[in-house]
Every structure is written in C-alpha cells, then in structure tokens.
Protein backbone atom coordinates (compact mmCIF):
# COMPACT_ATOMS: atom_id res chain seq x y z
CA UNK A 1 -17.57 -20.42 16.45
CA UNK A 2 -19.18 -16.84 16.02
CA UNK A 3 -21.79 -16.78 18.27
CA UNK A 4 -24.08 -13.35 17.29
CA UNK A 5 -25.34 -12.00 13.83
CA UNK A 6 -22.10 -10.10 12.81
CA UNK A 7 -24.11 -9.43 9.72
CA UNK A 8 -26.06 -6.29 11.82
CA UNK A 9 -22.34 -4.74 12.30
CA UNK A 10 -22.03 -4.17 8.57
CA UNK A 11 -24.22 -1.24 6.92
CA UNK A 12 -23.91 -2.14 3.47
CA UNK A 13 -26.03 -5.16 4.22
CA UNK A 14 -29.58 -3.00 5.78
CA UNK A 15 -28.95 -1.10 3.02
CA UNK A 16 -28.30 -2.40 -0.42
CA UNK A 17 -30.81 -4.67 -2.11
CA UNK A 18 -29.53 -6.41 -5.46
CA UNK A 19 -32.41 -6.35 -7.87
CA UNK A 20 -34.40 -5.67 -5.03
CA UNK A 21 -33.38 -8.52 -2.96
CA UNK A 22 -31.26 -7.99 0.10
CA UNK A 23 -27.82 -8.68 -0.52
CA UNK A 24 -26.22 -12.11 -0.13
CA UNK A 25 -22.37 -11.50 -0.36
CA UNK A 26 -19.83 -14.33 -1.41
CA UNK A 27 -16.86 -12.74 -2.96
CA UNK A 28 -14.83 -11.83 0.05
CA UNK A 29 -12.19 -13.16 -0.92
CA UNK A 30 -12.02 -10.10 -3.55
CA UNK A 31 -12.64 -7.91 -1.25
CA UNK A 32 -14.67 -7.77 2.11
CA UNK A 33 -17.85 -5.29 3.35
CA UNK A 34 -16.77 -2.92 6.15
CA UNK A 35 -18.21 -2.97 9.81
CA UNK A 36 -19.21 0.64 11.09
CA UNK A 37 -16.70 0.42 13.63
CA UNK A 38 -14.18 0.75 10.48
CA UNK A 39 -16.59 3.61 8.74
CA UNK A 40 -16.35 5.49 12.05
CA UNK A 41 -12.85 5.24 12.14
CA UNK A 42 -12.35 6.78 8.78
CA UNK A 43 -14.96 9.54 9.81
CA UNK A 44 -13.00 10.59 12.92
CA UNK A 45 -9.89 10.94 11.42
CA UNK A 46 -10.90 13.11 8.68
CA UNK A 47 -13.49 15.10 10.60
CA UNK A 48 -11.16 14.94 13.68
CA UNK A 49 -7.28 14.73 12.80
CA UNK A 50 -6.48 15.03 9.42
CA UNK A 51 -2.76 16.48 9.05
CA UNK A 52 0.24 15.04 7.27
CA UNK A 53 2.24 12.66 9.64
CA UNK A 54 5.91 12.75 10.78
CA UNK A 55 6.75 16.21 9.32
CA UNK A 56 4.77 18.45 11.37
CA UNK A 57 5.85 20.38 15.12
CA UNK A 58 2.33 21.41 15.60
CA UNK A 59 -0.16 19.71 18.00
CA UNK A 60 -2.80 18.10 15.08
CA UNK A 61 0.02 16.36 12.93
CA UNK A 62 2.13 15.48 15.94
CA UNK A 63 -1.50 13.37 16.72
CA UNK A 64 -1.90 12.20 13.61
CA UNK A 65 1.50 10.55 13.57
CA UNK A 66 0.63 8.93 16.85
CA UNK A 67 -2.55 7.43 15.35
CA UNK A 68 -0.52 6.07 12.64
CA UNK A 69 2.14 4.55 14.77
CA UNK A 70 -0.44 3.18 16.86
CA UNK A 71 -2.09 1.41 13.43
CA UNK A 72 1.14 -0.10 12.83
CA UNK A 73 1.81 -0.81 15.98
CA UNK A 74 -1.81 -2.64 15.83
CA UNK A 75 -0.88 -4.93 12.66
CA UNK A 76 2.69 -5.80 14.20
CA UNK A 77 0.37 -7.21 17.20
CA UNK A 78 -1.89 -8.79 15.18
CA UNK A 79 0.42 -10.94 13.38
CA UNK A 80 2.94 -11.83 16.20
CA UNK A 81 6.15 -9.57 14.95
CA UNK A 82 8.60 -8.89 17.23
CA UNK A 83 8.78 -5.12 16.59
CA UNK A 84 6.41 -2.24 14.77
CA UNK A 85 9.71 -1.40 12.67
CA UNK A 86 9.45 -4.79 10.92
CA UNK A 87 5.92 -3.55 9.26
CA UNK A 88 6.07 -1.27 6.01
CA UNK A 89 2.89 0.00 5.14
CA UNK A 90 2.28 -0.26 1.53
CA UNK A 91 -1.57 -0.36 -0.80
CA UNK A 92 -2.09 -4.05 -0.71
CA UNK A 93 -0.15 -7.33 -0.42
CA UNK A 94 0.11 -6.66 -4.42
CA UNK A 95 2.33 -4.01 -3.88
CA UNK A 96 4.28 -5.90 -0.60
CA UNK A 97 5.42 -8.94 -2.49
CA UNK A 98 6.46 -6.56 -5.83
CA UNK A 99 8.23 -4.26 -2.96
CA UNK A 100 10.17 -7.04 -2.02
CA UNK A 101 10.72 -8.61 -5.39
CA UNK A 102 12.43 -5.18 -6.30
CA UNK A 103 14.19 -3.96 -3.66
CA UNK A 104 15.63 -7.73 -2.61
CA UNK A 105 15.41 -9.09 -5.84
CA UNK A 106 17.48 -7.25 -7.87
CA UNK A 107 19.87 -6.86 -6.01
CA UNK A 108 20.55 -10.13 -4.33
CA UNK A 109 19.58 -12.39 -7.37
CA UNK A 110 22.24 -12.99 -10.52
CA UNK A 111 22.37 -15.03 -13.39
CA UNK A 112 21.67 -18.70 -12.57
CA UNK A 113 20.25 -18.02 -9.40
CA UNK A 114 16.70 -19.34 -8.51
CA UNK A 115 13.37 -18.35 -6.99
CA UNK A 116 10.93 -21.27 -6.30
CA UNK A 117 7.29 -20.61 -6.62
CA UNK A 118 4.17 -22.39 -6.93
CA UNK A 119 1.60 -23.60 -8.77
CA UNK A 120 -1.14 -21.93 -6.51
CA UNK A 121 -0.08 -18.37 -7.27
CA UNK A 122 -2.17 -15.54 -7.54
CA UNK A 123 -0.34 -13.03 -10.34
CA UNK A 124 0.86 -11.41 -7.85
CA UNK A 125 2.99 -13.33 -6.98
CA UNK A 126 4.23 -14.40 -10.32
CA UNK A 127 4.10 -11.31 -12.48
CA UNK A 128 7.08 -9.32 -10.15
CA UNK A 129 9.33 -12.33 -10.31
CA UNK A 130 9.03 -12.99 -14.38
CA UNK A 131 10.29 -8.98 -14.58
CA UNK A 132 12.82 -9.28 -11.40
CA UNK A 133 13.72 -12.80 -13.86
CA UNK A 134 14.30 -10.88 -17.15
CA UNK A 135 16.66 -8.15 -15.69
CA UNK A 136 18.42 -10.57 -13.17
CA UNK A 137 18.86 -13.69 -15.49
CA UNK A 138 17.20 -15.48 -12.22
CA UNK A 139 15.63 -19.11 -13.00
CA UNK A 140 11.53 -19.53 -11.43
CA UNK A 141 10.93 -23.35 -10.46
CA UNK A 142 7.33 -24.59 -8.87
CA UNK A 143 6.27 -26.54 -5.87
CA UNK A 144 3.47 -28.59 -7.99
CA UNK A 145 -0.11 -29.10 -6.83
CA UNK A 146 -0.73 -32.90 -6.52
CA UNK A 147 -4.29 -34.14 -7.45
CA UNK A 148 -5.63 -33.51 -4.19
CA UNK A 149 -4.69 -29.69 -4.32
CA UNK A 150 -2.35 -29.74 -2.25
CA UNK A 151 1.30 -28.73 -2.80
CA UNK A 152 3.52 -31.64 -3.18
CA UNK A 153 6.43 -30.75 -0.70
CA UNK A 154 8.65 -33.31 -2.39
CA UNK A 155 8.53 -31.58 -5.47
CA UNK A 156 9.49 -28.48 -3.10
CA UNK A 157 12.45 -31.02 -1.63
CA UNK A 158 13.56 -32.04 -5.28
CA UNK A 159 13.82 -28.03 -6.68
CA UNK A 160 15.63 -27.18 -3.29
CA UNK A 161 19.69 -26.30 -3.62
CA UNK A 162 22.55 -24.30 -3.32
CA UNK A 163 21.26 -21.96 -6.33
CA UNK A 164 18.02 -21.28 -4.06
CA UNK A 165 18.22 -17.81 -2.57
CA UNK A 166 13.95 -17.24 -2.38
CA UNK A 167 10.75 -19.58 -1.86
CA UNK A 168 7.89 -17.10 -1.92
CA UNK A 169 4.31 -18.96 -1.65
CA UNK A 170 0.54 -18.64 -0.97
CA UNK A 171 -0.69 -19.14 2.44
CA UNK A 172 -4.25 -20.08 1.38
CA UNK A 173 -5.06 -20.63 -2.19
CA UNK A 174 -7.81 -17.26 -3.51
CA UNK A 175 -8.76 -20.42 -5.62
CA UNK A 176 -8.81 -23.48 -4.23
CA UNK A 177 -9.24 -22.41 -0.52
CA UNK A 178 -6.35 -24.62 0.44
CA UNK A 179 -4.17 -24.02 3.51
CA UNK A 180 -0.76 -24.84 2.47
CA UNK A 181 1.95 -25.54 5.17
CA UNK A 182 3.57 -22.56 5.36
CA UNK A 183 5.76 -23.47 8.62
CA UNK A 184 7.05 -26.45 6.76
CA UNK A 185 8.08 -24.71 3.76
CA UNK A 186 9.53 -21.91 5.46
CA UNK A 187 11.52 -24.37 7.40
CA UNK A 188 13.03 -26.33 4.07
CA UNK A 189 13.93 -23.17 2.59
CA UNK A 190 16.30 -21.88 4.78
CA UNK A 191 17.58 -25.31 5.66
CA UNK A 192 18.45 -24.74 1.97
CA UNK A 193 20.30 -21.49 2.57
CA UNK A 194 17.20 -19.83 1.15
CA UNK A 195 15.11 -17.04 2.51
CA UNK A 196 11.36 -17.95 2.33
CA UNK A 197 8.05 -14.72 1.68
CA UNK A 198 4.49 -16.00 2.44
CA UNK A 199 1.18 -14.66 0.29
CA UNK A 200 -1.45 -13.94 3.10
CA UNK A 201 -3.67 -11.68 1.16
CA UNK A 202 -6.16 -14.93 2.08
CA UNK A 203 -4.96 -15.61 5.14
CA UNK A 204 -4.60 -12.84 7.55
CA UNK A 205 -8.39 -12.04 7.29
CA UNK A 206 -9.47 -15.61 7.94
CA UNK A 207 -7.26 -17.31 10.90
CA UNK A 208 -4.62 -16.67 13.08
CA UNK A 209 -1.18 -15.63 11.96
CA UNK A 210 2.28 -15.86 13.86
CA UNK A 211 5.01 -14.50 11.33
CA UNK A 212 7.50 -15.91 14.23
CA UNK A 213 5.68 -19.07 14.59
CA UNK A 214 5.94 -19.18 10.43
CA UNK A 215 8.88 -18.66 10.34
CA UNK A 216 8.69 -16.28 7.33
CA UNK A 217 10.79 -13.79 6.35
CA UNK A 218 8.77 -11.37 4.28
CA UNK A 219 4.66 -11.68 4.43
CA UNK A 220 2.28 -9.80 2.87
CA UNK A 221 -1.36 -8.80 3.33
CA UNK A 222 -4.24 -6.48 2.43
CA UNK A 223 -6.68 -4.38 4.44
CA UNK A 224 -9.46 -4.40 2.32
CA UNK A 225 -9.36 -7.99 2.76
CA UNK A 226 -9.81 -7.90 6.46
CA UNK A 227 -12.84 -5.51 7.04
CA UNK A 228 -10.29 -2.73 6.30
CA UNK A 229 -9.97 0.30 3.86
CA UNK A 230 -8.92 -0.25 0.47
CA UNK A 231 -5.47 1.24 -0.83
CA UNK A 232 -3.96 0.28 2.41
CA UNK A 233 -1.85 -3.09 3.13
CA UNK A 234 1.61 -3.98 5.07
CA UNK A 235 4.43 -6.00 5.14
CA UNK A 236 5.99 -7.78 7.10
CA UNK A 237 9.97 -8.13 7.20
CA UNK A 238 12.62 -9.38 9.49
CA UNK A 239 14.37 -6.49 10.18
CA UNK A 240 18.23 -6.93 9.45
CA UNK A 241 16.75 -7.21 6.06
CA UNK A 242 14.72 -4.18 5.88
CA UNK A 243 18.10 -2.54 6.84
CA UNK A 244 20.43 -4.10 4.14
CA UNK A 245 17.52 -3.65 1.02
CA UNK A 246 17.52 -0.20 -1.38
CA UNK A 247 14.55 1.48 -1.24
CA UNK A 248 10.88 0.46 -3.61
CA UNK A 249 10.62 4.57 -4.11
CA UNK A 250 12.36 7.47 -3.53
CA UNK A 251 10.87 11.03 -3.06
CA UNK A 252 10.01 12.39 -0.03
CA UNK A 253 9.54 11.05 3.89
CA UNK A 254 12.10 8.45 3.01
CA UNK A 255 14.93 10.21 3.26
CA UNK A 256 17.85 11.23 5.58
CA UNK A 257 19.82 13.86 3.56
CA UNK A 258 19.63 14.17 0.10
CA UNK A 259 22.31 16.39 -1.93
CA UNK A 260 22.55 17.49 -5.75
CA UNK A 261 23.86 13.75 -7.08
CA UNK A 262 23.04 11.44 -4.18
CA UNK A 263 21.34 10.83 -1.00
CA UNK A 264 20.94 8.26 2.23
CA UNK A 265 17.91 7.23 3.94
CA UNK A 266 15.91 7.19 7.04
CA UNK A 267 16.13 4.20 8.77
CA UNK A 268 13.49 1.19 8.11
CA UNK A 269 10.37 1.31 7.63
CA UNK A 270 10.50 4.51 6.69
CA UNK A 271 12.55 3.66 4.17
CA UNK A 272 10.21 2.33 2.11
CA UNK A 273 6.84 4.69 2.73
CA UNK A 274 7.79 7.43 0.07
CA UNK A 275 5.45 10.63 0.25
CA UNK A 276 2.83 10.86 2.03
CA UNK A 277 1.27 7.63 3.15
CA UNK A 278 -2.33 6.56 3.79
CA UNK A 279 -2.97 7.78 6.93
CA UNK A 280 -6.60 7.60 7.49
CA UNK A 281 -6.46 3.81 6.11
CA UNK A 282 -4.13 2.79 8.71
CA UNK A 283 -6.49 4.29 11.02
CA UNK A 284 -9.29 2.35 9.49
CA UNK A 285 -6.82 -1.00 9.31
CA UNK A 286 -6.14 -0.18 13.21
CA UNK A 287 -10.10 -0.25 13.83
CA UNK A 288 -10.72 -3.36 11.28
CA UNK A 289 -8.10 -5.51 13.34
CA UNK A 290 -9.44 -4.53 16.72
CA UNK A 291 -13.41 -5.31 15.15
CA UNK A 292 -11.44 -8.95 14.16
CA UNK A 293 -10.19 -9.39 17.97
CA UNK A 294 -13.03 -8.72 19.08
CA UNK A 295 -14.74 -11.64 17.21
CA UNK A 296 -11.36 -13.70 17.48
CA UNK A 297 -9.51 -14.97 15.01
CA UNK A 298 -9.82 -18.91 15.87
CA UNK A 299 -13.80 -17.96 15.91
CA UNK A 300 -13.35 -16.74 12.05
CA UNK A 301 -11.72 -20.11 11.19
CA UNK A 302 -14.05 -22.31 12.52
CA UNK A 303 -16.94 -20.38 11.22
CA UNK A 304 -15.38 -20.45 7.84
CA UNK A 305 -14.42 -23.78 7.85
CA UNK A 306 -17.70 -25.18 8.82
CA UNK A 307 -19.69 -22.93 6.21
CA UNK A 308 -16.96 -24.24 3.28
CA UNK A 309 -17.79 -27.73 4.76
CA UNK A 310 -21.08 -27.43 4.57
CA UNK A 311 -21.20 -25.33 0.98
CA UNK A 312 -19.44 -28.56 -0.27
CA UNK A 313 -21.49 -31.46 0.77
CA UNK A 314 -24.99 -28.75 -0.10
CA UNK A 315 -23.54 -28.27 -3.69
CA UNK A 316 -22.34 -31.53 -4.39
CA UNK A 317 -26.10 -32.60 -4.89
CA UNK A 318 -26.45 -29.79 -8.01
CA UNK A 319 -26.36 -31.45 -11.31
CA UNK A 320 -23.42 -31.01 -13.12
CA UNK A 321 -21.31 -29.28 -10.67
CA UNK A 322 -17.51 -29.93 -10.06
CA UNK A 323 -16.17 -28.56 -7.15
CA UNK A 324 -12.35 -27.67 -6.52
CA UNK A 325 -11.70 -27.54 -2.97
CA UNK A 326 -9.44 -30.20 -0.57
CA UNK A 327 -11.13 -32.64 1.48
CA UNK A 328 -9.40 -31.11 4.44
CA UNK A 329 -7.49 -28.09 5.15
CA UNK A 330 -10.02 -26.29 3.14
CA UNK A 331 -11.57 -22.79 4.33
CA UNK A 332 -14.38 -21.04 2.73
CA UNK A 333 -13.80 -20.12 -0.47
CA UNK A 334 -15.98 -22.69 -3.21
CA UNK A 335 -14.53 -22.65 -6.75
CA UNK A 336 -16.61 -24.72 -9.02
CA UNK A 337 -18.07 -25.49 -13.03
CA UNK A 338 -21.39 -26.49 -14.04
CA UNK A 339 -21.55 -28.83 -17.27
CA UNK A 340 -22.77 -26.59 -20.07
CA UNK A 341 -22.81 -23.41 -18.18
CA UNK A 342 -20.13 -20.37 -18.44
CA UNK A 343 -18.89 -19.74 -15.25
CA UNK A 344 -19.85 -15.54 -16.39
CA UNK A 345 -23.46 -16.84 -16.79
CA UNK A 346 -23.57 -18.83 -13.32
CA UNK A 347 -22.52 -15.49 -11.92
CA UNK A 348 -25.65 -13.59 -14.29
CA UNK A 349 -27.68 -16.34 -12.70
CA UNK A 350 -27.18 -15.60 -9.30
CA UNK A 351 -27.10 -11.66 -9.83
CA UNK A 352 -30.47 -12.24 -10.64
CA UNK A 353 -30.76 -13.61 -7.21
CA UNK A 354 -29.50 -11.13 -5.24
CA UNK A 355 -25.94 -13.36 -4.51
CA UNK A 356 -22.84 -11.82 -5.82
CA UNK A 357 -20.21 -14.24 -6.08
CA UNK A 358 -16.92 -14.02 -8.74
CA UNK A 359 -16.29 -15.94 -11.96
CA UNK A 360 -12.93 -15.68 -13.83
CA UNK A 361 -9.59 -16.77 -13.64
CA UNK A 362 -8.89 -15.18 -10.02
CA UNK A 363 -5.74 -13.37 -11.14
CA UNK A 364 -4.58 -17.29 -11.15
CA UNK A 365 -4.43 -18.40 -15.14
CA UNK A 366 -1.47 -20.78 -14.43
CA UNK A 367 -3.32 -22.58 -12.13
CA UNK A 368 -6.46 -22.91 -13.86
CA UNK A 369 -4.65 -24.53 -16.71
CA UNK A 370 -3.71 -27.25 -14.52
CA UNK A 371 -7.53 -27.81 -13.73
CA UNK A 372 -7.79 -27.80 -17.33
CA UNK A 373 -10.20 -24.71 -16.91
CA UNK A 374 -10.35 -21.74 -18.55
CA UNK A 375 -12.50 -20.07 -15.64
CA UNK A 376 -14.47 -21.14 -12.45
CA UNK A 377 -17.20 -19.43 -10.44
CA UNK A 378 -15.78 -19.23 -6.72
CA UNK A 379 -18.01 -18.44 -3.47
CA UNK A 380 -16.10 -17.15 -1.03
CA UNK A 381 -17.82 -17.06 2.80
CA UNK A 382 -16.55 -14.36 5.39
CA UNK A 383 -17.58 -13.76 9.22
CA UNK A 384 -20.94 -12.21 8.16
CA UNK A 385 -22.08 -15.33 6.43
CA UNK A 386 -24.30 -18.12 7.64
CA UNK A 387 -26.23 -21.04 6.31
CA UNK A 388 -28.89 -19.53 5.25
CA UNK A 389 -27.04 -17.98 2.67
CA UNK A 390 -24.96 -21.18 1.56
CA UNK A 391 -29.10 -22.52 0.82
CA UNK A 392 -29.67 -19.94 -0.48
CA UNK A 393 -27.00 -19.85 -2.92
CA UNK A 394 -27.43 -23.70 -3.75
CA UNK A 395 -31.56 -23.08 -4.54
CA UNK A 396 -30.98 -20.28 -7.16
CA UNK A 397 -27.94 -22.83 -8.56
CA UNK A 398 -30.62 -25.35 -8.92
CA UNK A 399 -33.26 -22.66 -10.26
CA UNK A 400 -31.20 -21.19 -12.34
CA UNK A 401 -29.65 -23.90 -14.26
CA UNK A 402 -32.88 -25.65 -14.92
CA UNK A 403 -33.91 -22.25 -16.78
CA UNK A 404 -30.56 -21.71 -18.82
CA UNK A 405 -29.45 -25.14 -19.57
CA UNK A 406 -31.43 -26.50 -22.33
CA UNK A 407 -32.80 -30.33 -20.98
CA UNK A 408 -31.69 -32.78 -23.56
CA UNK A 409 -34.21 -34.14 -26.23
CA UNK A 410 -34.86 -37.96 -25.46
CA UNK A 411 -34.11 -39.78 -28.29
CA UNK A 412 -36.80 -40.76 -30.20
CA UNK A 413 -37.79 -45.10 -28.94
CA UNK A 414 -36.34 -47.93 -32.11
CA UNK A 415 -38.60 -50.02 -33.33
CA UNK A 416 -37.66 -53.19 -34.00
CA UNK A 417 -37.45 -52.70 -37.59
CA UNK A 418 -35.25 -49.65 -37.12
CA UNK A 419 -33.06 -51.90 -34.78
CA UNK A 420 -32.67 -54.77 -37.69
C-alpha cells in the first residue's frame, strides 16, 4: 500500500478549486494529473536541452538524443522488454495499436483471414481493424463478456483456428475495471498459430507489467495515463517483427536512402518515428516512470484495488445505483447508473461538488450495448486518491440525487368504497 500523501506531489491539486472547492479528481482513467517531478522534467529540457535528436554533430543535440534514448531505454525497463529497440515511440496507445493494425495488418491479413477481438474494447481497438477489415477482406470475431464481466475464454477457445493470424485485447477494461487474463490469452493464440497485441492504455499506469511474462507480441500504452505528458505513448514489439513490417509513415528520420522513385529504411524503431518526434515528452515519460518506481508499482495496485473495493461496498448503499464492476479482479475504476438520473447530470451533480468524474460511452459503445446502456458515469481512482474522497464522492451522490430526482407522490389511501 502507498504509505504518504502522494496527493502533495501533484500541483494541480494546491492549486485548482472547482467552484471553489478543492479539487477531488476521479477520471484518471481519461487522463491522469502530473507530479512536479514530471513538470520539472519538461522545464529542463526546454530551458536546458532543446535541439532536434539523432541528426545533429553538435554537443546540445548529440545530448538531447541521449536523453531520448535514455526515455526509451526507461519504458523498455519498465515493462520487462528484452531490448530498447523493441519500443517505438508513438502519441498514445491510440496511435500504437492503429500503427500495428496498418503496418502488420495489411499486409499479413487476406481475404478470409481473421482477427479476434473482444467485447471489452475501447474504439481503439476496434475502429483500426473495421478499416484494416474493409481493404483486407479480413473477418473480426469476439471473445464475449459473460455475466460476471469477465471474458469467457471458451468463447476465445471456440473462435480459435487455422484462419486466426491476430488476437488483440484489453488488459483492463477503461469500463468495467476488469483485469482480463492476458497471459492466458496470449498463450491460446499462438498455440493457434496466431500472434496475440495487448491494450494497456489501463494497465501500465496501474500495476506491474512484464511484456515477456505476457507473452505479448505487440502492447500498447499512453503517457498521459501514467503521470506522463500528453501526445507521447510507446509500443511495444517483438523485434523480428518490427524488422519484417513496412513502415506507419514515411518522411523524414525514418529513412536509410531515399532516391527519385523509391527508398529503404533505417533499421527498427526508427523505422516507424517519422519526423521529428516528441522529445521533451519522452523526457517527461522518463521522469513519470521513475516518480511510479519510486512509489512501486505493486503499491499502486493494492492502493487501487482497495479504494475500488471500498467505492463498491460505500456506493452500493445509494438508492438507485447499479454498479458494473467484477467481484474480483476489479481495480479502481467505478462505472455505474442511477434510476431516473442521466449519467451527464450525475456528472453536473458532482461538478457542483467539486468531484470531476466522466459520463459517456468511454470510447466503448459496443460494450455498453451489451449492458443494455446507452451511457454510465465511471469514477476512476489513481495513486493520489484516498478515502476521503471515495466519501466524499458517495455524500454529494446522496445529496445530489435527493435534489434532482423528483420523490414519488404517494398514492392517495382507498377507501373502502373506492375499493368495492
């Protein structure tokens, strides 16, 4: 468990009051606040270091180079992969799964073949592969969430065969908070012949992750996730595949020679970083994984798991509430409805409160149609959150729906004539 107020390393949070209350955040799993450590980081470089990397012979971009090797060199760590080369920087783990949806897609997928998603998938994840479908004449088949979301691995077992070249899933549900096993999945899918890409927008920031232990072959996250910069993500890829995929983009940096009608390129990852990268959020991603270490990673769980516990059992006693999260192998992300109120208005409610949460589909319409919902409200906990906050998000529930839901007129008592 996190032991100190990490709350004091964030700014944002001594500084910003929300209709002049001080801010109680519960939407990182859109997006987390930034420590100072990861401010600072950004500061130096720009004040510091700023020069374009790789290109340079002078001394300033010959250090900024090193600073970005050493960022990627930093998330490689972080994740267990074997080797630096096997990370491609990209913006976000949007931009990772469509890289490899493109450059592995459409080239390795043909009429008939088929790509096995699941129910649980954030649009990322689905929109690349619909467009990869339409120009390929691939087939998309789904792992389907059993009433317990969870993913049923049998229905994984039963859409498993010798047309199965790619299982790409969600490490942890943005919606549900569920922790889907990964390993296992990873395992069936190449036992199928397959090769098998893992979502962890949700959950590199929130536990530990060993690509090797997985077993993956292509995962993706986000910095801004993770404490880190926006606009700057990575992924992960084995790299005898990095070597045998066509470039996302072509332009400049990614090149070996290029002549009037055709060219060759550098070797992976650079390969796939056309132009000039994000340099100063790597350098901020480098400084948001070492503030992460530095709490631990098994610490983050715990804490998150114990504040989703307890968020559960506190808003279970709301009236009207219905809460989508697993008994176990939940995190801390809440999705629920209240009878009668808009998930939009639960979200005005709490606004007025100072607590910022998200209500919408979650970039996840599929799978709200199988909750037969059109939206939810979701609370999503992070490292900076305590207790204190999941109260106080449960009194302005309670305070707030009281005001907004009209109470039901009692119907007016029979008499006993009326009755006859």
């Amino acid at each position: 468990m996190i032991q100190r107020d990490t709350k004091k390393d964030f700014p944002i949070f001594g500084k910003w009051k929300s209709k002049g209350k001080p801010l109680i955040y519960l939407d990182s799993a859109a997006t987390t606040q930034k420590p100072q450590e990861v401010i600072a980081a950004l500061d130096e470089y720009y004040e510091n270091y700023n020069a374009n990397v790789h290109r340079g012979a002078y001394e300033l971009s010959q250090i900024a180079t090193d600073m970005y090797e050493e960022a990627r060199a930093k998330v490689a760590s972080f994740i267990n992969s074997a080797r630096p080369e096997s990370i491609v920087f990209t913006r976000n783990a949007t931009e990772s799964l469509n890289l490899v949806a493109y450059a592995w897609g459409l080239n390795n997928l043909h009429e008939g073949d088929e790509v096995i998603l699941s129910d649980m998938e954030h649009h990322s994840n689905l929109v690349p592969w619909h467009i990869i479908s339409r120009h390929t004449g691939a087939v998309l088949k789904f792992i389907r969430m059993s009433s317990d979301y969870r993913l049923d691995l049998q229905s994984l077992k039963d859409n498993l065969g010798p047309k199965t070249k790619m299982v790409s899933v969600v490490h942890v549900s943005n919606v549900l908070g569920t922790i889907n096993p990964v390993k296992e999945i990873c395992r069936m899918a190449h036992e199928a012949g397959a090769l098998a890409m893992v979502d962890g927008a949700q959950s590199a920031p929130h536990m530990p992750v060993d690509v090797r232990d997985i077993g993956c072959d292509f995962y993706a996250l986000s910095g801004h996730k993770m404490c880190g910069p926006t606009g700057i993500g990575a992924l992960y890829a084995k790299h005898e595949l990095l070597e045998k995929m066509d470039p996302f983009l072509g332009g400049g940096e990614m090149i070996n020679e290029v002549f009037p009608t055709t060219s060759n390129y550098a070797r992976p990852p650079y390969k796939f970083e056309a132009g000039t990268p994000n340099i100063a959020g790597a350098v901020g991603l480098k400084a948001a994984i070492s503030y992460l270490e530095k709490i631990g990673m098994q610490n983050v769980e715990d804490h998150e798991i114990e504040l989703g516990d307890y968020a559960e059992k506190r808003l279970a006693d709301v009236d009207g509430i219905r809460i989508f999260r697993p008994e176990t192998t939940g995190t801390g992300v809440i999705s629920f409805t209240v009878e009668g109120v808009h998930p939009h208005d639960i979200s005005t409610i709490l606004d007025a409160e100072g607590i910022a949460i998200r209500a919408g589909h979650h970039c996840a319409q599929p799978l709200m149609r199988k909750l037969q919902v059109q939206s939810t409200a979701r609370a999503s906990f992070y490292l900076y959150n305590d207790k204190s906050d999941v109260e106080a998000l449960a009194a302005a529930l309670e305070k707030g729906i009281a005001i907004f839901r009209p109470k039901k007129k009692a119907a007016p008592e029979q008499t006993v004539r009326d009755a006859r």
